[in-house]
Protein backbone atom coordinates (compact mmCIF):
# COMPACT_ATOMS: atom_id res chain seq x y z
CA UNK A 1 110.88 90.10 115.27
CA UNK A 2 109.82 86.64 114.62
CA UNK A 3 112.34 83.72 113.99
CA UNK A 4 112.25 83.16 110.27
CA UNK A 5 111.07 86.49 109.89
CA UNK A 6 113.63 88.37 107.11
CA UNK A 7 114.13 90.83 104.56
CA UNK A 8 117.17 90.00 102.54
CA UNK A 9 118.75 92.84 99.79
CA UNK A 10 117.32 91.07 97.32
CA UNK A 11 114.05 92.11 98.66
CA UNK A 12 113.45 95.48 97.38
CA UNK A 13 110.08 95.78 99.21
CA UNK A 14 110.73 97.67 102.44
CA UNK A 15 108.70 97.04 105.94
CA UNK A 16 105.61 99.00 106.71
CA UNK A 17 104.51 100.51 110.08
CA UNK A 18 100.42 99.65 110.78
CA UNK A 19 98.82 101.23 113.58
CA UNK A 20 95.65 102.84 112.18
CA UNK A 21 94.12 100.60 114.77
CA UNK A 22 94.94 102.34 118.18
CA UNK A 23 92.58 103.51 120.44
CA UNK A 24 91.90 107.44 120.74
CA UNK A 25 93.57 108.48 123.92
CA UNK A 26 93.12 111.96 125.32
CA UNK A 27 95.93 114.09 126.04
CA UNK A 28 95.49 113.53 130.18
CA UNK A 29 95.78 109.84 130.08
CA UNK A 30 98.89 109.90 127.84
CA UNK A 31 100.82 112.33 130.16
CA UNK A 32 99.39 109.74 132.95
CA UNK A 33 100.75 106.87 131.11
CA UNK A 34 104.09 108.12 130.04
CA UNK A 35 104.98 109.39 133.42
CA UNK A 36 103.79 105.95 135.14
CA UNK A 37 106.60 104.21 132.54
CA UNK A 38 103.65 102.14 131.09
CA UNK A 39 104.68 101.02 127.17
CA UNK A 40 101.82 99.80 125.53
CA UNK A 41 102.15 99.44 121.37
CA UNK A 42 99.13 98.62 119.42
CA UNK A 43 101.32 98.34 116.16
CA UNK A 44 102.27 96.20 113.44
CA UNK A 45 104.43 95.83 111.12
CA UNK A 46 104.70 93.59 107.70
CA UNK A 47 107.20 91.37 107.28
CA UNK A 48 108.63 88.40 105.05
CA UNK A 49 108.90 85.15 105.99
CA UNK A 50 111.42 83.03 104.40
CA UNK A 51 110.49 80.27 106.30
CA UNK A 52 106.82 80.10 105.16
CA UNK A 53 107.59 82.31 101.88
CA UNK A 54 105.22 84.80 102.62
CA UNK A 55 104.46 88.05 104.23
CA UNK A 56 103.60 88.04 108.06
CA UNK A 57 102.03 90.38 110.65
CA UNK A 58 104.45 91.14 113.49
CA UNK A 59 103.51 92.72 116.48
CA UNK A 60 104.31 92.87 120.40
CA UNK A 61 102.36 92.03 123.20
CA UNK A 62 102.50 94.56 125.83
CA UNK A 63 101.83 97.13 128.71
CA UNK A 64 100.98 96.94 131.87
CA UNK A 65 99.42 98.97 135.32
CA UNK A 66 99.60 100.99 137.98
CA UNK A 67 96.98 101.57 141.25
CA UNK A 68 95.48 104.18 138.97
CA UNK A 69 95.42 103.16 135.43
CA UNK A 70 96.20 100.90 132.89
CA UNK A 71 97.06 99.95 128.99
CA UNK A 72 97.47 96.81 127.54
CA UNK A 73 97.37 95.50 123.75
CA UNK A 74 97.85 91.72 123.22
CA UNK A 75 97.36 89.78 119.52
CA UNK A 76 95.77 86.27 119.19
CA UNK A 77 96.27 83.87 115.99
CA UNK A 78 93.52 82.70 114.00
CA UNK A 79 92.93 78.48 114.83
CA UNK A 80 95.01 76.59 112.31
CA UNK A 81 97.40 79.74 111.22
CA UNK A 82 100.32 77.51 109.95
CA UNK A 83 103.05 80.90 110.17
CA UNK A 84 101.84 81.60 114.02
CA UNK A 85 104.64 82.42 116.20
CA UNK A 86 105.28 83.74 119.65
CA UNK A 87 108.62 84.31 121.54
CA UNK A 88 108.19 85.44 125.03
CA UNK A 89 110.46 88.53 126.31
CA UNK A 90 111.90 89.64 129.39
CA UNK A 91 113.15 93.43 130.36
CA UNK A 92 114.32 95.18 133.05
CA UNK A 93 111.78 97.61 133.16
CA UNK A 94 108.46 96.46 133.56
CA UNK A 95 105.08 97.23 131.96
CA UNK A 96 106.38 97.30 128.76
CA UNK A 97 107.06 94.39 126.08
CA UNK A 98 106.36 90.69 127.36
CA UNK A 99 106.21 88.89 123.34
CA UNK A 100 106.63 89.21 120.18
CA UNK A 101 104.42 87.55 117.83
CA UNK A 102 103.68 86.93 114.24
CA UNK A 103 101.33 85.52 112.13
CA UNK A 104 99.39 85.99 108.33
CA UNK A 105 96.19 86.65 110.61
CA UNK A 106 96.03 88.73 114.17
CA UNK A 107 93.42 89.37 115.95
CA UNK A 108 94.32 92.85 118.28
CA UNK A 109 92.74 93.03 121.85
CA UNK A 110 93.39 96.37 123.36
CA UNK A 111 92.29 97.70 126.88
CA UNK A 112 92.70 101.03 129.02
CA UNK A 113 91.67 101.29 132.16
CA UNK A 114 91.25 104.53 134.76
CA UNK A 115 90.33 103.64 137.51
CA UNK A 116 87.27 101.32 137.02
CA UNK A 117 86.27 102.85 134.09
CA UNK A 118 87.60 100.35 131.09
CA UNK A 119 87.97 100.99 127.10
CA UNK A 120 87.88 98.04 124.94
CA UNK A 121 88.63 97.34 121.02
CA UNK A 122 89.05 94.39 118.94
CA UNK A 123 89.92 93.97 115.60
CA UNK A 124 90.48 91.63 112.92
CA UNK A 125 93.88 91.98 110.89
CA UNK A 126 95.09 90.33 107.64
CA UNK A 127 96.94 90.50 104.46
CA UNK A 128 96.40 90.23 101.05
CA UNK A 129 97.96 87.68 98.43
CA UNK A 130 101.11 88.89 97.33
CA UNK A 131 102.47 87.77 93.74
CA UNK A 132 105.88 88.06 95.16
CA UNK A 133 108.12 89.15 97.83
CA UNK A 134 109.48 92.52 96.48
CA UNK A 135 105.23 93.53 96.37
CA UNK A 136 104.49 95.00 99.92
CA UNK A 137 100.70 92.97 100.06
CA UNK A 138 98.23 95.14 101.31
CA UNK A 139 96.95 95.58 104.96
CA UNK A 140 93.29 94.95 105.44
CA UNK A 141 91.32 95.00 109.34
CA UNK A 142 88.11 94.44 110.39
CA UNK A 143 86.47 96.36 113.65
CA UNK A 144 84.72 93.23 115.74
CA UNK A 145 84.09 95.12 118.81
CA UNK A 146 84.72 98.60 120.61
CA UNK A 147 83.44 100.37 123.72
CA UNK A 148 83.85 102.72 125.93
CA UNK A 149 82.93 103.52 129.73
CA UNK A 150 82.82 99.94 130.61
CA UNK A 151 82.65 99.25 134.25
CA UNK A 152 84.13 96.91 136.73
CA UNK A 153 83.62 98.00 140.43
CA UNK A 154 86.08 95.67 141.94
CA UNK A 155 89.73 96.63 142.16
CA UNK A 156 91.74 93.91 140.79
CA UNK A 157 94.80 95.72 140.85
CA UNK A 158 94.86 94.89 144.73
CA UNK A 159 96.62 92.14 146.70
CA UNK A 160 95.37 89.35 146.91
CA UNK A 161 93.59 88.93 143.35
CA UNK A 162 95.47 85.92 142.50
CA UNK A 163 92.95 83.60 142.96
CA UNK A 164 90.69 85.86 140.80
CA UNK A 165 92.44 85.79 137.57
CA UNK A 166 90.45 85.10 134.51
CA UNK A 167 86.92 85.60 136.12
CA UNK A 168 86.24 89.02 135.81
CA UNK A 169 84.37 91.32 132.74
CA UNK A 170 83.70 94.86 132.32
CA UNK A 171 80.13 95.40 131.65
CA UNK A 172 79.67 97.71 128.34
CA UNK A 173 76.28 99.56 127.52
CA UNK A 174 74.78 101.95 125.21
CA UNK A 175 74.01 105.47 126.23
CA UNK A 176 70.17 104.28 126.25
CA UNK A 177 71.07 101.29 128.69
CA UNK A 178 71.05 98.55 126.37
CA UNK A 179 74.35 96.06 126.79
CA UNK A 180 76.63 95.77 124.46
CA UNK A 181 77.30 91.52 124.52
CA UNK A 182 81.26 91.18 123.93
CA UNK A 183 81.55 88.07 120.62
CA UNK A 184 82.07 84.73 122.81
CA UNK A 185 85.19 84.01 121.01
CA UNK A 186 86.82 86.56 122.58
CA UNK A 187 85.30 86.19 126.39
CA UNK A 188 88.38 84.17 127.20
CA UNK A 189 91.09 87.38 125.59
CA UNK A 190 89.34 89.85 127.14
CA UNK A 191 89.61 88.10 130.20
CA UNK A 192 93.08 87.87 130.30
CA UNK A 193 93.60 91.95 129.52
CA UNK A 194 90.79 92.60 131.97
CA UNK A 195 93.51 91.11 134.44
CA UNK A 196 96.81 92.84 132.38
CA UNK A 197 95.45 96.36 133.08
CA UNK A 198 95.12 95.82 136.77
CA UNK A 199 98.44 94.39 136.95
CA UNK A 200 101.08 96.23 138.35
CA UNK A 201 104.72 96.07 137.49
CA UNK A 202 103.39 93.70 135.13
CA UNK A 203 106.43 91.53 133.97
CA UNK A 204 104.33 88.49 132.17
CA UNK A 205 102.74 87.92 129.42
CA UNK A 206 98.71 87.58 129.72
CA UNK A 207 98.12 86.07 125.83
CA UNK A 208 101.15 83.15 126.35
CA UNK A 209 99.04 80.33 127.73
CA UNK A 210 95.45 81.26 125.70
CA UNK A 211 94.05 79.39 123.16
CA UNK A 212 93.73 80.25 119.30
CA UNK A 213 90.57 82.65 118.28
CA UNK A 214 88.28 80.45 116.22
CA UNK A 215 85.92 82.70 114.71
CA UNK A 216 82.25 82.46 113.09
CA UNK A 217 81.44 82.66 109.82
CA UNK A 218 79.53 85.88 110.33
CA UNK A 219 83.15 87.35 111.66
CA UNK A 220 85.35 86.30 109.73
CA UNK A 221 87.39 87.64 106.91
CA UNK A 222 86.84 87.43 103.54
CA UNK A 223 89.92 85.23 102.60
CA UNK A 224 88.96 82.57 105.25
CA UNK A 225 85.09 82.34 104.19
CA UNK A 226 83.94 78.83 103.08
CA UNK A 227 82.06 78.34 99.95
CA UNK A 228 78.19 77.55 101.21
CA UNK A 229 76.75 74.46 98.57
CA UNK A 230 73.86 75.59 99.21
CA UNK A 231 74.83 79.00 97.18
CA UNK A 232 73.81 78.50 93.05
CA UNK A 233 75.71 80.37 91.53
CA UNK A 234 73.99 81.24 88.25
CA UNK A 235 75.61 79.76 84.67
CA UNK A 236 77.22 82.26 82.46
CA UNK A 237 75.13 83.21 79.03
CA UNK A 238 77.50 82.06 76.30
CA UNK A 239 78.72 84.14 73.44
CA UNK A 240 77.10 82.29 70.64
CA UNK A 241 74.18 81.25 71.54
CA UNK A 242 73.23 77.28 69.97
CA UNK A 243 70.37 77.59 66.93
CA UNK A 244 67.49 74.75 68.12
CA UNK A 245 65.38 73.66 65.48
CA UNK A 246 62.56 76.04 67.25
CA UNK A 247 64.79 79.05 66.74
CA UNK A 248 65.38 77.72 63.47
CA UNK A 249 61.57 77.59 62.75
CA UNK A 250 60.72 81.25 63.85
CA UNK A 251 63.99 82.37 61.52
CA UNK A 252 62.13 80.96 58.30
CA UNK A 253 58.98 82.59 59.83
CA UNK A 254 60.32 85.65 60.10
CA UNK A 255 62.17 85.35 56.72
CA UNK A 256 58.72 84.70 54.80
CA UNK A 257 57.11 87.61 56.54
CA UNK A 258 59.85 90.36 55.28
CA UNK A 259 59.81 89.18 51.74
CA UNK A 260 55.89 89.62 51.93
CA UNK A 261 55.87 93.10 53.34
CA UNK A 262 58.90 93.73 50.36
CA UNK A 263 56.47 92.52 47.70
CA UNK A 264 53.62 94.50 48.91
CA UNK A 265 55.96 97.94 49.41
CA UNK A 266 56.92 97.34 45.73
CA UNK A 267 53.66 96.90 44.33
CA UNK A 268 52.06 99.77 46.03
CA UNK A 269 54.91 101.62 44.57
CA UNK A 270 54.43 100.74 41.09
CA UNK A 271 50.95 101.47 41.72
CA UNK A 272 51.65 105.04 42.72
CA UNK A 273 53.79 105.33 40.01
CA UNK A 274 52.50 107.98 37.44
CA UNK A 275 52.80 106.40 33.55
CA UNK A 276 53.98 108.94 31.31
CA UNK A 277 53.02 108.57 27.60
CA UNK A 278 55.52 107.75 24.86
CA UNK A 279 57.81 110.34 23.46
CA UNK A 280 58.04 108.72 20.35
CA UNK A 281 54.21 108.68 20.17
CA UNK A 282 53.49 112.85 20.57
CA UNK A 283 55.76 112.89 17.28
CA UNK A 284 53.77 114.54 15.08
CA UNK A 285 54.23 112.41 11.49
CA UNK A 286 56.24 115.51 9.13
CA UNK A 287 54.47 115.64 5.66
CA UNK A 288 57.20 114.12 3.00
CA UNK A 289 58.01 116.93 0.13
CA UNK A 290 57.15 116.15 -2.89
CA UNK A 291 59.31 116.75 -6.04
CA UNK A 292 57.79 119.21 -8.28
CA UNK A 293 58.29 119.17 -12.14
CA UNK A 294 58.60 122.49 -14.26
């Protein structure tokens, strides 16, 4: 998808299909959505990079609107991502694709709308270090946000909303009324797909002209954490452990003490011990014959 995205023959390991990440639609809206033309494809898929010499996340911005509902899915780089890359498409048919873009970390922003009722989920995405590029590295994502039954009241989808693009969120809340706050890194994304799935015919992309996701540390993925100095990390015990002349001390200590406690086992032993007399001793003395004369 990306340029300097291939997979030559010499590269046994073969592309992989992620979309563990889309959002649960019910049967209704799907019908509603396929018969409105709307294309919206929260996928990915792994790729090699010969430019970069690495395995990338590709993916496709895309969707769209009608009057009555909407789906959108758009994908933001990580701030600094040397391997980003975005390459903006045009079709005939509209809501559907609008860019293709890759990059070793994604961030996936996906929205459906019916009517003013609004869906939202983010996630984190990422790969593994791969030793080489026949190993397929492994797909790893993190949920940062998701919630359902968000509401807007005011119907952006009609004329005239130019002048209100960008200003406008959906207000998410618990069952119990408590609000569920939207990360502020991603206030400006969800902005821009609070707009895409009120936009009809869309033909444009909503992600182009945004800025890079620069996430806490609390949010981030493992790969990207920092190293804290104020972290100790504790000294490995070593095998063989150095004799001081303390230890050496308590060794001669100990030493003294076991040849004690063998000199006092063997002496109550001999004590115990139960003489017997000499067998040479109970010989009675045999009289000597004597030699007698006729």
């Amino acid at each position: 998808m990306a340029a300097g995205s291939s997979h030559s023959a010499s590269q046994p390991a073969e592309l992989r299909l992620v979309r563990g990440f889309a959002m649960q639609i019910n049967h209704t809206e799907w019908e509603e959505l396929r018969t409105s033309g709307i294309v919206a494809r929260p996928r990915m898929k792994i790729d090699f990079s010969s430019t970069h010499r690495r395995f990338v996340l590709c993916a496709e911005e895309s969707g769209g609107a009608t009057d009555n509902i909407g789906h959108y899915c758009g994908f933001l780089p990580l701030a600094g991502d040397p391997t980003f890359f975005v390459r903006p498409v045009t079709q005939a048919m509209p809501n559907t694709v609008h860019s293709d873009v890759s990059a070793q970390f994604l961030a996936s922003i996906e929205m459906l709308r019916y009517g003013t009722t609004y869906s939202l989920n983010i996630f984190l995405h990422w790969l593994n270090a791969s030793p080489g590029p026949d190993v397929l590295p492994a797909h790893r994502q993190k949920l940062i946000f998701s919630a359902n039954r968000g509401v807007l009241s005011k119907p952006l989808w009609q004329d005239g909303k130019t002048a209100q693009v960008g200003a406008y969120i959906p207000a998410f809340h618990r069952r119990t009324g408590d609000p569920l706050l939207i990360p502020t890194a991603f206030h400006e994304a969800v902005r821009a797909i609070t707009d895409a799935v009120c936009c009809v015919g869309c033909r444009k992309s909503h992600f182009l002209a945004l800025n890079s996701v620069r996430l806490p540390e609390e949010l981030s993925t493992p790969i990207i954490h920092r190293s804290d100095p104020r972290v100790t990390v504790p000294r490995a015990t070593p095998a063989v452990t150095p004799q001081t002349a303390q230890a050496g001390k308590n060794k001669k200590k100990r030493d003294r003490r076991r040849a004690k406690q063998l000199l006092a086992r063997r002496a109550a032993a001999d004590a115990a011990l139960i003489k017997t007399p000499n067998a040479v001793d109970d010989i009675a003395e045999v009289p000597t014959l004597q030699e007698v004369t006729p």
